[in-house]
C-alpha atoms as a PDB file:
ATOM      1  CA  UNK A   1      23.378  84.765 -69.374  1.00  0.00           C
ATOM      2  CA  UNK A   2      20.772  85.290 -66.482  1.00  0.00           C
ATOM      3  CA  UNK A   3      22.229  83.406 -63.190  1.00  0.00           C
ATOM      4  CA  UNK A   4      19.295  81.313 -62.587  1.00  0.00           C
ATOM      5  CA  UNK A   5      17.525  80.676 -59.157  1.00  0.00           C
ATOM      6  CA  UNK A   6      19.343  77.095 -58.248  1.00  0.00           C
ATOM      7  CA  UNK A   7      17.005  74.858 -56.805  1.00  0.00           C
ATOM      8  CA  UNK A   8      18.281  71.851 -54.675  1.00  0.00           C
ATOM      9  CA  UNK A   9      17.259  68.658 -55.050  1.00  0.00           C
ATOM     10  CA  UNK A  10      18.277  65.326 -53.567  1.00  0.00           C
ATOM     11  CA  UNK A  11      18.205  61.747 -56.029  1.00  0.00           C
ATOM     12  CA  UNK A  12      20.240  58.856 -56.529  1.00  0.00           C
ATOM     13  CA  UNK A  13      22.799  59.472 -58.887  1.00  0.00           C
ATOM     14  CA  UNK A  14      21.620  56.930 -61.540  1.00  0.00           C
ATOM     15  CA  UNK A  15      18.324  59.383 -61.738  1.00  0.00           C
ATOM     16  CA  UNK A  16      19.809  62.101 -62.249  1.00  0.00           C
ATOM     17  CA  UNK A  17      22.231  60.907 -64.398  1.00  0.00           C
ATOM     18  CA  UNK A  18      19.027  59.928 -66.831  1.00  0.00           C
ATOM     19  CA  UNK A  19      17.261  63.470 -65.910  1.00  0.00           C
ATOM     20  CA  UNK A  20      20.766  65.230 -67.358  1.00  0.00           C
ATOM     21  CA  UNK A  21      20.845  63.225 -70.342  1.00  0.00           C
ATOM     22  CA  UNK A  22      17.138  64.198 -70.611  1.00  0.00           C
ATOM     23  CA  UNK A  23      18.044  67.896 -70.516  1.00  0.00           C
ATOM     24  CA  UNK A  24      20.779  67.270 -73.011  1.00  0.00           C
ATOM     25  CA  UNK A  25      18.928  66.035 -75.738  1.00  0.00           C
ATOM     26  CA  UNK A  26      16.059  68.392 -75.520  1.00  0.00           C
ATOM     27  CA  UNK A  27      18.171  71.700 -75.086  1.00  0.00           C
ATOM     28  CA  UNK A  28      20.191  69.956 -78.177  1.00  0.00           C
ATOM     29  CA  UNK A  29      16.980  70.780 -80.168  1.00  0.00           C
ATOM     30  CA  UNK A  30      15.936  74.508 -80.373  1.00  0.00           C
ATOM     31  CA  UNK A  31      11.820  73.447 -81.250  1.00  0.00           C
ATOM     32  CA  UNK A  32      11.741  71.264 -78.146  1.00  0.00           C
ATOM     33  CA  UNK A  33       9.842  73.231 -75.796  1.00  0.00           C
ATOM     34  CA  UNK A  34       8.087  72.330 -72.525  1.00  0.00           C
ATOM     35  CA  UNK A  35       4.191  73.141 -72.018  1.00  0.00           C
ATOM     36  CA  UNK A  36       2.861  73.476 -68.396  1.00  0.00           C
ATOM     37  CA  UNK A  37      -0.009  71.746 -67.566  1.00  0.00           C
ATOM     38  CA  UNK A  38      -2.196  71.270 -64.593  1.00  0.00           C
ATOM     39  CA  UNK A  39      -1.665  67.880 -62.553  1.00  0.00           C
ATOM     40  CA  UNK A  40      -5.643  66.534 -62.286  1.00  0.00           C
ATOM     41  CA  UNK A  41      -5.904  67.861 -58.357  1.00  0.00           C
ATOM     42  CA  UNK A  42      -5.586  71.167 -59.737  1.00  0.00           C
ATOM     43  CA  UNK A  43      -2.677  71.909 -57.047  1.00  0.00           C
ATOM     44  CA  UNK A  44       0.564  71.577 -59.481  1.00  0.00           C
ATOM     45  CA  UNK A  45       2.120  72.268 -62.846  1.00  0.00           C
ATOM     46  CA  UNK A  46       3.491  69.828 -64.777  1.00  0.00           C
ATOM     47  CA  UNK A  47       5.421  69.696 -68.151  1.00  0.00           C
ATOM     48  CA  UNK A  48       5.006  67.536 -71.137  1.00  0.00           C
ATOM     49  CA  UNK A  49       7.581  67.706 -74.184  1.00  0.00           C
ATOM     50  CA  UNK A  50       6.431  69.832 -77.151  1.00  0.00           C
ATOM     51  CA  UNK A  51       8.180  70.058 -80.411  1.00  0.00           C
ATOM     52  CA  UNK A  52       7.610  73.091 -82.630  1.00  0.00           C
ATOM     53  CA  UNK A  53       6.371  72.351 -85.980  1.00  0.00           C
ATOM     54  CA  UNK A  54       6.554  76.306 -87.346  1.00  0.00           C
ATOM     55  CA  UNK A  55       9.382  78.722 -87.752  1.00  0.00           C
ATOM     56  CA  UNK A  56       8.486  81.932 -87.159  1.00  0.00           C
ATOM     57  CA  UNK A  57       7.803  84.061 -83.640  1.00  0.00           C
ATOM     58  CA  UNK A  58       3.988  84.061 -84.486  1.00  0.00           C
ATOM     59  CA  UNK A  59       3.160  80.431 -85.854  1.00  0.00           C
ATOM     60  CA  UNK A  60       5.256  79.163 -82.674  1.00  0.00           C
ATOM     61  CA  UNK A  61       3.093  81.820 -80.227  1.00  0.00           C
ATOM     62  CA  UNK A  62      -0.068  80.419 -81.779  1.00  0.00           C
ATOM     63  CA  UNK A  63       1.300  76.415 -81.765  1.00  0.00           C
ATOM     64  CA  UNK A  64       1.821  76.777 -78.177  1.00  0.00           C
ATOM     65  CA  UNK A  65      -1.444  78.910 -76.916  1.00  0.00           C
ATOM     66  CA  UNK A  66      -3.174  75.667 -78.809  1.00  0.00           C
ATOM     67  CA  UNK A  67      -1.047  72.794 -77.176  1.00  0.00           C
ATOM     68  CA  UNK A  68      -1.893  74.640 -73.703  1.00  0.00           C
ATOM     69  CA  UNK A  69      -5.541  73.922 -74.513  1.00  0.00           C
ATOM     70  CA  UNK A  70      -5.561  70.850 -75.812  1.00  0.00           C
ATOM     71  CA  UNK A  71      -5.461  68.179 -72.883  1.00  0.00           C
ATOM     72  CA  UNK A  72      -2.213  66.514 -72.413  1.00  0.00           C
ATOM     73  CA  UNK A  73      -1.469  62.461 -73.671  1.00  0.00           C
ATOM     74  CA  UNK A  74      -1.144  61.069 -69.733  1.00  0.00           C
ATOM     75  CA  UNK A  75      -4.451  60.706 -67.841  1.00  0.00           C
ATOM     76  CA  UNK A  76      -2.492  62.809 -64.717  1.00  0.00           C
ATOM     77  CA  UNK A  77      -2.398  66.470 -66.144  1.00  0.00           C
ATOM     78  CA  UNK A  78      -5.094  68.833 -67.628  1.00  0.00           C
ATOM     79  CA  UNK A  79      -4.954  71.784 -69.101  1.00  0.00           C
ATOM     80  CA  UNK A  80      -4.513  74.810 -67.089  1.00  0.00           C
ATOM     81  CA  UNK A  81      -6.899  77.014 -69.558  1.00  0.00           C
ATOM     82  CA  UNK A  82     -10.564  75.246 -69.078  1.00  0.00           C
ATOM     83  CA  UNK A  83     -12.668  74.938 -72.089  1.00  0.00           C
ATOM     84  CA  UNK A  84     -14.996  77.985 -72.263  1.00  0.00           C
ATOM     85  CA  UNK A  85     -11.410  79.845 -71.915  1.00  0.00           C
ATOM     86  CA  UNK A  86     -10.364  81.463 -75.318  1.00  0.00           C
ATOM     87  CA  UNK A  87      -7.776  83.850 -76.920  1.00  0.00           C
ATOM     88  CA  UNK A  88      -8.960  86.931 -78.881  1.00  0.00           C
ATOM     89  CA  UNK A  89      -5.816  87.822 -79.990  1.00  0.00           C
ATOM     90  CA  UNK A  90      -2.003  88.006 -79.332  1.00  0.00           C
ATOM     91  CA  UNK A  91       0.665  91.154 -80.077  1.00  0.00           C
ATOM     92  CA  UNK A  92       4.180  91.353 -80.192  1.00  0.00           C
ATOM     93  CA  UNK A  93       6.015  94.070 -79.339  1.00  0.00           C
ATOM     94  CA  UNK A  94       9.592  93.585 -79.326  1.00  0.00           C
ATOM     95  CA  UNK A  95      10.295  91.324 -76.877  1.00  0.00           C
ATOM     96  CA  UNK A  96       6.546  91.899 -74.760  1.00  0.00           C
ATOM     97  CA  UNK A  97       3.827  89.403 -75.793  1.00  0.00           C
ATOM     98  CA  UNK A  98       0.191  90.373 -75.382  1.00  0.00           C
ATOM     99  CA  UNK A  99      -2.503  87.881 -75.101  1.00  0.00           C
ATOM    100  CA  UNK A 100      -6.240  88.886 -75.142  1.00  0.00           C
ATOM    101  CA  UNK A 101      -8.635  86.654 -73.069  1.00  0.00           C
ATOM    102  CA  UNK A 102     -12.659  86.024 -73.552  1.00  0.00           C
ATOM    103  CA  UNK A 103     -14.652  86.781 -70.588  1.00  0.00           C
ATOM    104  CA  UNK A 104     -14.419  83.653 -69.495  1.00  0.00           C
ATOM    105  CA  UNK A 105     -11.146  84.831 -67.599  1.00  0.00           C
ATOM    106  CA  UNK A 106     -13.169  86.382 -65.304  1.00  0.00           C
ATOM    107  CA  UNK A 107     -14.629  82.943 -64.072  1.00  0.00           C
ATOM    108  CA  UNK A 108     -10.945  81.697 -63.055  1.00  0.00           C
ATOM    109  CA  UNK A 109     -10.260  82.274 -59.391  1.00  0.00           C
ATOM    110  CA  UNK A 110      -7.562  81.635 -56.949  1.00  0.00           C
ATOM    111  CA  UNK A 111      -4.929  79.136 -57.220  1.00  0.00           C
ATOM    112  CA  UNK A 112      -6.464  77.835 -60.394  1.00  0.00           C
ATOM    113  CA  UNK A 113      -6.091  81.459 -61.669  1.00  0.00           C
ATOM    114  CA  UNK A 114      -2.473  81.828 -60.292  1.00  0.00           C
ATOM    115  CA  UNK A 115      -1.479  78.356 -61.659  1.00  0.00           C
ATOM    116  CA  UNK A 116      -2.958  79.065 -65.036  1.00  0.00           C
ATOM    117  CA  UNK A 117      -1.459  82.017 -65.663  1.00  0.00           C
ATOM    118  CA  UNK A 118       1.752  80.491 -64.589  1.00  0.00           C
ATOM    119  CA  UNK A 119       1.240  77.792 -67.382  1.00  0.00           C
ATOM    120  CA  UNK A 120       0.858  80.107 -69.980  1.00  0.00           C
ATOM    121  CA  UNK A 121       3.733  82.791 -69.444  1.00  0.00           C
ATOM    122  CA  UNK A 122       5.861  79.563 -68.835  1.00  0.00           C
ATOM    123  CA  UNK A 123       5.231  78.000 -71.942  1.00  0.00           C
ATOM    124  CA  UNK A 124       5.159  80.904 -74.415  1.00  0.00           C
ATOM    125  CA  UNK A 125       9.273  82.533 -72.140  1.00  0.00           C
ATOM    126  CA  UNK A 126      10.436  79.696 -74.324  1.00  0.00           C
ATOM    127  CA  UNK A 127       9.440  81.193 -77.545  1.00  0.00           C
ATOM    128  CA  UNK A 128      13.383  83.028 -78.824  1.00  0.00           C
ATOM    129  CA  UNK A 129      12.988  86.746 -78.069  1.00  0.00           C
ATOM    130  CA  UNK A 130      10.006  87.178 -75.881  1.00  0.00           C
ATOM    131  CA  UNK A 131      10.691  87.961 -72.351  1.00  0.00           C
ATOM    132  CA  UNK A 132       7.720  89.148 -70.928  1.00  0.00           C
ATOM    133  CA  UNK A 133       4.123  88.508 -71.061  1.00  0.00           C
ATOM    134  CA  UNK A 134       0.836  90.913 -70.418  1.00  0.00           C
ATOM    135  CA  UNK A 135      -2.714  89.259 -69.994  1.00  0.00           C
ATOM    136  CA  UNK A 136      -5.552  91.340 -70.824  1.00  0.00           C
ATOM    137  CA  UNK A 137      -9.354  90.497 -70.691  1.00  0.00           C
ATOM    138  CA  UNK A 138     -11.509  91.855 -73.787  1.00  0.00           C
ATOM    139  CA  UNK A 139      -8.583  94.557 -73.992  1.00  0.00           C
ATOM    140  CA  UNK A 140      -9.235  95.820 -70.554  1.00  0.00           C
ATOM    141  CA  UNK A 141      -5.908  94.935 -68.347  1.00  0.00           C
ATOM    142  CA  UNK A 142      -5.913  92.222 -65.889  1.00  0.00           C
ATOM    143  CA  UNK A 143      -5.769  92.975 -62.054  1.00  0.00           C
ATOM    144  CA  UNK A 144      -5.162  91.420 -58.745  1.00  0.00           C
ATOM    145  CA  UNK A 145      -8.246  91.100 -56.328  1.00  0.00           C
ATOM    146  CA  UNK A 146      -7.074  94.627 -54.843  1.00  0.00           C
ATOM    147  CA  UNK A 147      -8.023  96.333 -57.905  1.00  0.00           C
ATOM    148  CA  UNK A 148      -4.115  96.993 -58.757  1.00  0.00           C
ATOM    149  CA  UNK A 149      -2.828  95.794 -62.485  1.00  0.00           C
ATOM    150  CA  UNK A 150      -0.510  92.723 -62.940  1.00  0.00           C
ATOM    151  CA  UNK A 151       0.870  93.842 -65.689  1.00  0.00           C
ATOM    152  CA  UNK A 152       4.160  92.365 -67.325  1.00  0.00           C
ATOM    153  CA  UNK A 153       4.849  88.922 -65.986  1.00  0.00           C
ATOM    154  CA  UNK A 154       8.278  87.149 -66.717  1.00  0.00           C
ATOM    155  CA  UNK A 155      10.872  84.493 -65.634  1.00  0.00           C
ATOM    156  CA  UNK A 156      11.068  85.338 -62.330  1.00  0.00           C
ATOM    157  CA  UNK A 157       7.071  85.905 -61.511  1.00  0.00           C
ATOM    158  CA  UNK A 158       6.389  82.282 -60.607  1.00  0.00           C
ATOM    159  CA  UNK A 159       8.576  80.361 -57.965  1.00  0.00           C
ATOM    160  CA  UNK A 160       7.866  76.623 -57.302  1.00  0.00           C
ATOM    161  CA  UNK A 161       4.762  75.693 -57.941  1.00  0.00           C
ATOM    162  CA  UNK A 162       5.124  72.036 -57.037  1.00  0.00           C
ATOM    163  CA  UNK A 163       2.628  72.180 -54.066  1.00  0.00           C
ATOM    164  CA  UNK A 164      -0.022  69.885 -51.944  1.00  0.00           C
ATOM    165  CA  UNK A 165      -2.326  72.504 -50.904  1.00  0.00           C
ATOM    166  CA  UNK A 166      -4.788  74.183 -53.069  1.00  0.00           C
ATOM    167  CA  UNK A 167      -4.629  77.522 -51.380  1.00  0.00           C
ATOM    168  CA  UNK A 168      -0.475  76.760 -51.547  1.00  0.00           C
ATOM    169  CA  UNK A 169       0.234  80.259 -53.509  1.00  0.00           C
ATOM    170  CA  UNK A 170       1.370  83.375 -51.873  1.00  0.00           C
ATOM    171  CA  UNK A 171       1.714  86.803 -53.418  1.00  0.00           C
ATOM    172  CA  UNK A 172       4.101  88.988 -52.247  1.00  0.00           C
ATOM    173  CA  UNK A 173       6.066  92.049 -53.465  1.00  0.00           C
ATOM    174  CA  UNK A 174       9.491  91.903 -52.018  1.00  0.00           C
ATOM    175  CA  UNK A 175      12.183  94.697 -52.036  1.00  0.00           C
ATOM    176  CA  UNK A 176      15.709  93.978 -52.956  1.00  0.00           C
ATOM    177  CA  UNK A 177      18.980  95.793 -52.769  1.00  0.00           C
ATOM    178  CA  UNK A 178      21.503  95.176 -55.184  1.00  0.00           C
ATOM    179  CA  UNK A 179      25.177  96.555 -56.199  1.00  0.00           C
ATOM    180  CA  UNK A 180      25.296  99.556 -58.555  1.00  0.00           C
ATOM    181  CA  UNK A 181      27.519  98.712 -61.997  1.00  0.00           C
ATOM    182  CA  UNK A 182      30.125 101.008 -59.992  1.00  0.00           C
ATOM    183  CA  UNK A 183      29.544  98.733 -57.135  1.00  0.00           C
ATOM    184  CA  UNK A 184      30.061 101.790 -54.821  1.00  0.00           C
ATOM    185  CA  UNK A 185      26.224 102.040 -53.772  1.00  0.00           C
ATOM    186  CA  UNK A 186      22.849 100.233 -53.876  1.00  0.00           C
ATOM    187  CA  UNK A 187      20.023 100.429 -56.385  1.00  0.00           C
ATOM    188  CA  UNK A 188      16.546  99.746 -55.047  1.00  0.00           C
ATOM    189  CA  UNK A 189      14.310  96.739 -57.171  1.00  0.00           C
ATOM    190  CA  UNK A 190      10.931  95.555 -56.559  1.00  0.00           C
ATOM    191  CA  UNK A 191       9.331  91.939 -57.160  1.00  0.00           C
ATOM    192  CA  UNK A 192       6.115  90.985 -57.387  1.00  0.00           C
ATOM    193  CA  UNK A 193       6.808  86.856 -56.577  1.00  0.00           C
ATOM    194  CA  UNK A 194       3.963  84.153 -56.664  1.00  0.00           C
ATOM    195  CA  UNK A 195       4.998  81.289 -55.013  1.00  0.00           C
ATOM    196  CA  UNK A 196       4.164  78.149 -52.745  1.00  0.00           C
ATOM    197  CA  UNK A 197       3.807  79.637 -49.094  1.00  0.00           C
ATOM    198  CA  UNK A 198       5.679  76.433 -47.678  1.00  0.00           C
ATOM    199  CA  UNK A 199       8.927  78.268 -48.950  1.00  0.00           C
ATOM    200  CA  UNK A 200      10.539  80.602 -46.455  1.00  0.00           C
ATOM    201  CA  UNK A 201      10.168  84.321 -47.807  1.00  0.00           C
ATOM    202  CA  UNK A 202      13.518  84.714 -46.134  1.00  0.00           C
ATOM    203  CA  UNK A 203      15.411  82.222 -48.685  1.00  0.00           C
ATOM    204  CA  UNK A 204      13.129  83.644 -51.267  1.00  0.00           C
ATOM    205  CA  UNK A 205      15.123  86.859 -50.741  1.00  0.00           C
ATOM    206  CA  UNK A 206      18.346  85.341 -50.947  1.00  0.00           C
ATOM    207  CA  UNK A 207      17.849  83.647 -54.126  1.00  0.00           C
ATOM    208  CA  UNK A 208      16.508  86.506 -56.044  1.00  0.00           C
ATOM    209  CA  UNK A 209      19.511  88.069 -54.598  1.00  0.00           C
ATOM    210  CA  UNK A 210      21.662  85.555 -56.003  1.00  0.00           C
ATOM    211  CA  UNK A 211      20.293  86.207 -59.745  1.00  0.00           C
ATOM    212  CA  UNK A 212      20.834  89.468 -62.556  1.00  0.00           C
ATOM    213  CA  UNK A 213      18.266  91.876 -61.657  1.00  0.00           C
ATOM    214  CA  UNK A 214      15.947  93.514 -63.992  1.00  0.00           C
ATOM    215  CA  UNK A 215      17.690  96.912 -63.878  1.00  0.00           C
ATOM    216  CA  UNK A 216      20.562  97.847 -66.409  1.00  0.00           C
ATOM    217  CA  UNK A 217      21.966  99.634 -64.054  1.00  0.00           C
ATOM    218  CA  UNK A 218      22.303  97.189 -60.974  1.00  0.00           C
ATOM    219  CA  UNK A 219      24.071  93.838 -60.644  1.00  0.00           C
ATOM    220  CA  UNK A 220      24.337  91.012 -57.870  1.00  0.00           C
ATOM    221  CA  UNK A 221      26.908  91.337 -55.425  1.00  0.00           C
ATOM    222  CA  UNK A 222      26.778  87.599 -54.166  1.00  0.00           C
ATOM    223  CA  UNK A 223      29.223  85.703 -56.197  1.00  0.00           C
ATOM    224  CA  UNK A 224      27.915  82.919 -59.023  1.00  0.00           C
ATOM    225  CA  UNK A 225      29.409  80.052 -56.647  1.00  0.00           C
ATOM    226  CA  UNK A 226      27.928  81.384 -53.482  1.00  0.00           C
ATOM    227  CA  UNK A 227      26.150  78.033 -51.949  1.00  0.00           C
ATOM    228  CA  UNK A 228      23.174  79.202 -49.008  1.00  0.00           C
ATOM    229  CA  UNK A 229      23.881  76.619 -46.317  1.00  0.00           C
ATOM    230  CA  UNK A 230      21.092  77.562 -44.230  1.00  0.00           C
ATOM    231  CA  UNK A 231      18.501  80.567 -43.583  1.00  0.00           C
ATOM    232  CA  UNK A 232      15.884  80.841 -40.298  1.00  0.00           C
ATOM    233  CA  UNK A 233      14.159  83.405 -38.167  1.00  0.00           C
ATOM    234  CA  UNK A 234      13.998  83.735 -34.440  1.00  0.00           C
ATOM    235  CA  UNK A 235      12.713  86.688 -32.531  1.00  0.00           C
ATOM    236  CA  UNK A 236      13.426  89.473 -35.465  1.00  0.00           C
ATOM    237  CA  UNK A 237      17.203  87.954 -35.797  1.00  0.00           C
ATOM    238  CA  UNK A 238      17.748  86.416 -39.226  1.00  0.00           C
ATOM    239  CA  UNK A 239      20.859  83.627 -39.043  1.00  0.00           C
ATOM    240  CA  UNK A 240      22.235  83.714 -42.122  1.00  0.00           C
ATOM    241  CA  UNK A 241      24.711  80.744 -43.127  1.00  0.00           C
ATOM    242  CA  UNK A 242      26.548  80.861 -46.562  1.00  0.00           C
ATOM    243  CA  UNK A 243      29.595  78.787 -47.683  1.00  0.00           C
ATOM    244  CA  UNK A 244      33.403  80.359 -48.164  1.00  0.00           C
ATOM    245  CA  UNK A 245      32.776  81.406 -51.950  1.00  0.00           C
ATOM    246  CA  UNK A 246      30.897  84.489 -50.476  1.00  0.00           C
ATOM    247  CA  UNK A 247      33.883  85.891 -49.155  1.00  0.00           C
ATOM    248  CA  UNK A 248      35.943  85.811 -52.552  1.00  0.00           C
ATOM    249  CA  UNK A 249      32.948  88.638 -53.869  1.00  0.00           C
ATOM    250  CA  UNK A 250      34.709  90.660 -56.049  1.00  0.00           C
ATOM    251  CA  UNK A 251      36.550  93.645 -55.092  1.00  0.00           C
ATOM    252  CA  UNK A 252      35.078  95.891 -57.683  1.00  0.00           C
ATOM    253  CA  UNK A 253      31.840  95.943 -54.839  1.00  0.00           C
ATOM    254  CA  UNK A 254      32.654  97.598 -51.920  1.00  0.00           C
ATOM    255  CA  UNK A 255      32.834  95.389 -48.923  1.00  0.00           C
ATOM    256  CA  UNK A 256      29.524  98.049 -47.770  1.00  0.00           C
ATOM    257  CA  UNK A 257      27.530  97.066 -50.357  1.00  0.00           C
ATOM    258  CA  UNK A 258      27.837  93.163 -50.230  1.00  0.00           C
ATOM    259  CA  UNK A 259      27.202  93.191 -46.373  1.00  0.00           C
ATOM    260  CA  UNK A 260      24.080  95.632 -47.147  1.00  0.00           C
ATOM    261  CA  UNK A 261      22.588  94.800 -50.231  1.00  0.00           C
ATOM    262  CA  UNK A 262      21.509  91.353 -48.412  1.00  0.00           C
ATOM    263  CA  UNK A 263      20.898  92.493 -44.534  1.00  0.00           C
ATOM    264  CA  UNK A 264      18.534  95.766 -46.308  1.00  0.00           C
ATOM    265  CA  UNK A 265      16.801  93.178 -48.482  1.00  0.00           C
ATOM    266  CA  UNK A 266      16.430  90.719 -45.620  1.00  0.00           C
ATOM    267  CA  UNK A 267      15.085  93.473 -43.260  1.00  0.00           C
ATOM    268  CA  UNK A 268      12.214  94.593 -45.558  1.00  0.00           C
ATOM    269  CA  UNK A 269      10.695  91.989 -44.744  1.00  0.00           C
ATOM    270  CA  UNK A 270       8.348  92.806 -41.366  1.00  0.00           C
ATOM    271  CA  UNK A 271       9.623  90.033 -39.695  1.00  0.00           C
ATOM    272  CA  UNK A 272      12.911  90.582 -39.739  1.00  0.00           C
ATOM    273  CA  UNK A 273      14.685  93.486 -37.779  1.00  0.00           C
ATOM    274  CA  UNK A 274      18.481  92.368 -38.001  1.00  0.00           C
ATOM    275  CA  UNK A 275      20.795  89.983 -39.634  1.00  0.00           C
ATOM    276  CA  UNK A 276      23.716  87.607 -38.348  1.00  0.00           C
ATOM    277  CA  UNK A 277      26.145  86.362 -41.381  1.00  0.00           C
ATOM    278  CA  UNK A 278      27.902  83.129 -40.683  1.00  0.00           C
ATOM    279  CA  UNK A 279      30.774  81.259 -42.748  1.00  0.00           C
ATOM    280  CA  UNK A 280      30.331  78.148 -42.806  1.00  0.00           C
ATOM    281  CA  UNK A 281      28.281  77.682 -39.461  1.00  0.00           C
ATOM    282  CA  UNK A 282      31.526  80.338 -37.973  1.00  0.00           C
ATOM    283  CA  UNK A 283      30.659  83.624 -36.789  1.00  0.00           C
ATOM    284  CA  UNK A 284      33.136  86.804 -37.003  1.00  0.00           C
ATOM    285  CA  UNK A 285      34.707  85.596 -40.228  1.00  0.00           C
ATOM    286  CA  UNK A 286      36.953  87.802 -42.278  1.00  0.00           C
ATOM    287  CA  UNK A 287      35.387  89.472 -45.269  1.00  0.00           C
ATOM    288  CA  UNK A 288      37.720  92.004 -46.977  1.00  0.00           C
ATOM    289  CA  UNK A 289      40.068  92.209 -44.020  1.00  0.00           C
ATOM    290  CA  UNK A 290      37.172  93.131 -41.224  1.00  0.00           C
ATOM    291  CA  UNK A 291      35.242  90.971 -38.699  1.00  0.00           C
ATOM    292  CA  UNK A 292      31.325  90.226 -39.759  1.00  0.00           C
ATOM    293  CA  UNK A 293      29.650  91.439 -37.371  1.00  0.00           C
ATOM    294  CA  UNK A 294      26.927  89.454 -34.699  1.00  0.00           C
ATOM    295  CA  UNK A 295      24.191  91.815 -35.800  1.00  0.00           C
ATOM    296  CA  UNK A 296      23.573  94.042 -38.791  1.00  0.00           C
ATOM    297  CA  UNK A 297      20.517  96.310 -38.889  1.00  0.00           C
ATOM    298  CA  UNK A 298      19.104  98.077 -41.916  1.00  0.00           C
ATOM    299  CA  UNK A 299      21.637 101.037 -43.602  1.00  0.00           C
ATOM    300  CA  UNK A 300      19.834 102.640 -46.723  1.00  0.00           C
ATOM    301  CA  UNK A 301      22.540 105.530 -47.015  1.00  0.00           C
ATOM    302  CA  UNK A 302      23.739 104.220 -49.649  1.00  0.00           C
ATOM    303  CA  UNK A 303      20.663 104.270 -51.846  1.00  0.00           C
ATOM    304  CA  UNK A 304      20.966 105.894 -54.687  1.00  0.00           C
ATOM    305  CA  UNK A 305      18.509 104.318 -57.118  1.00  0.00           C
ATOM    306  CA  UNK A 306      14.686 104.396 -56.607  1.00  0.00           C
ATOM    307  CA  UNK A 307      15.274 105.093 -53.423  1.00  0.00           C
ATOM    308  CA  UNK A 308      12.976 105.151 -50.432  1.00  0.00           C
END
């Protein structure tokens, strides 16, 4: 199964205790499904709890597209797709859903664009065996405001839209580096991520590096129980502070390719020249027998996959 991006959050124990039992029930039930709406400020999604009444791929595509239009049962949320907003048509192929929009796409802009589209993909990812989604506008495909196409959106297109501010969404395409299947060099993978701009692009890149990637041939070299203490930026230097289970990364991935599958991903982004790795808050720890180092800077020699 895909590692998925953890997300932290602090609650007394009795509430979470309820929110797991929550989880339980519903993941108990394979037609309970989650539709994203809008909260009324138009700044957040929300879910509500869904449950499928059809069987098959294409009654459940259609069941949802309607319960994202119809407006939800509490007076906080609306629906993400506004009225005049309608679907022409939807296609599977394989495992790639595409939904035709009206022209009345056009007439969505900014974060309510972003955070509509986000509802939508979210909703119909649940449906068994579709993992990505492609929006088109009277069959003509849908771009960003630089003219270039979105294309196919999935899982990992939308981070965190839990925001205050309306203009809260950034997009950005980040560049990550992760371990070959051989683990002997690095393979080259690029994101195109929406997310809220209060999130540090920094820790963005560290838990996308923390997850499968899309390639076949590629795999994550941080271990599943790797915990990211902390993550800033001062001056170019990125202080990077991860707990002990980063050291016990298998030895099937060179000790090369851990160390620069994270400092290469870190240092694409501009602001970012170099990268310290600390153990526990400890500098200089041993990983595979050698020293971390104060300061890594950027190595792509060991590129070998879309490389740059």
């Amino acid at each position: 199964m895909r590692r998925r991006i953890r997300n932290r959050f602090i609650a007394l124990a009795l509430t979470m205790s309820m929110a797991l039992g929550l989880l339980t029930a519903c993941g108990s039930d394979p037609k309970e499904k989650q539709v994203y709406y809008m909260d009324v400020a138009g700044n957040a999604l929300k879910t509500s709890h869904y449950k499928l009444k059809t069987k098959d791929t294409e009654g459940q595509i259609g069941e949802l597209l309607a319960a994202l239009k119809q407006a939800p049962d509490t007076a906080r949320e609306i629906s993400a797709m506004p009225r005049d907003l309608e679907v022409i048509s939807h296609r599977l192929d394989g495992e790639h859903l595409f939904v035709d929009f009206n022209t009345a796409y056009d007439r969505i802009t900014g974060p309510n664009e972003v955070l509509m589209r986000s509802a939508v993909v979210k909703t119909l990812l649940q449906i068994d065996g579709i993992r990505s989604v492609t929006f088109t506008v009277q069959g003509k495909a849908l771009t960003n405001a630089d003219g270039s196409e979105i294309g196919a959106m999935n899982a990992d297109t939308f981070m965190d839209f839990g925001g205050d501010a309306e203009d809260a969404m950034v997009r950005r395409t980040f560049t990550l580096y992760y371990a070959s299947r051989d683990g002997q060099s690095l393979v080259k993978e690029k994101r195109e991520i929406y997310y809220n701009s209060n999130l540090s692009p920094e820790k963005l890149v560290m838990e996308y590096l923390m997850t499968n990637p899309h390639a076949d041939d590629a795999i994550s070299p941080i271990p599943d129980s790797t915990k990211l203490l902390n993550i800033n930026v001062n001056r170019g230097v990125c202080y990077l502070n991860l707990d002990e289970n980063f050291l016990n990364a298998t030895d099937k991935i060179s000790q090369q390719v851990v160390i620069y599958s994270i400092v290469n991903s870190l240092c694409e982004l501009s602001e970012i020249s170099s990268v310290q790795i600390a153990i526990n808050g400890e500098m200089n720890s041993i990983f595979r027998g050698d020293k971390l180092s104060n300061s890594y800077t950027p190595n792509f020699d060991m590129v070998t996959s879309g490389a740059r």
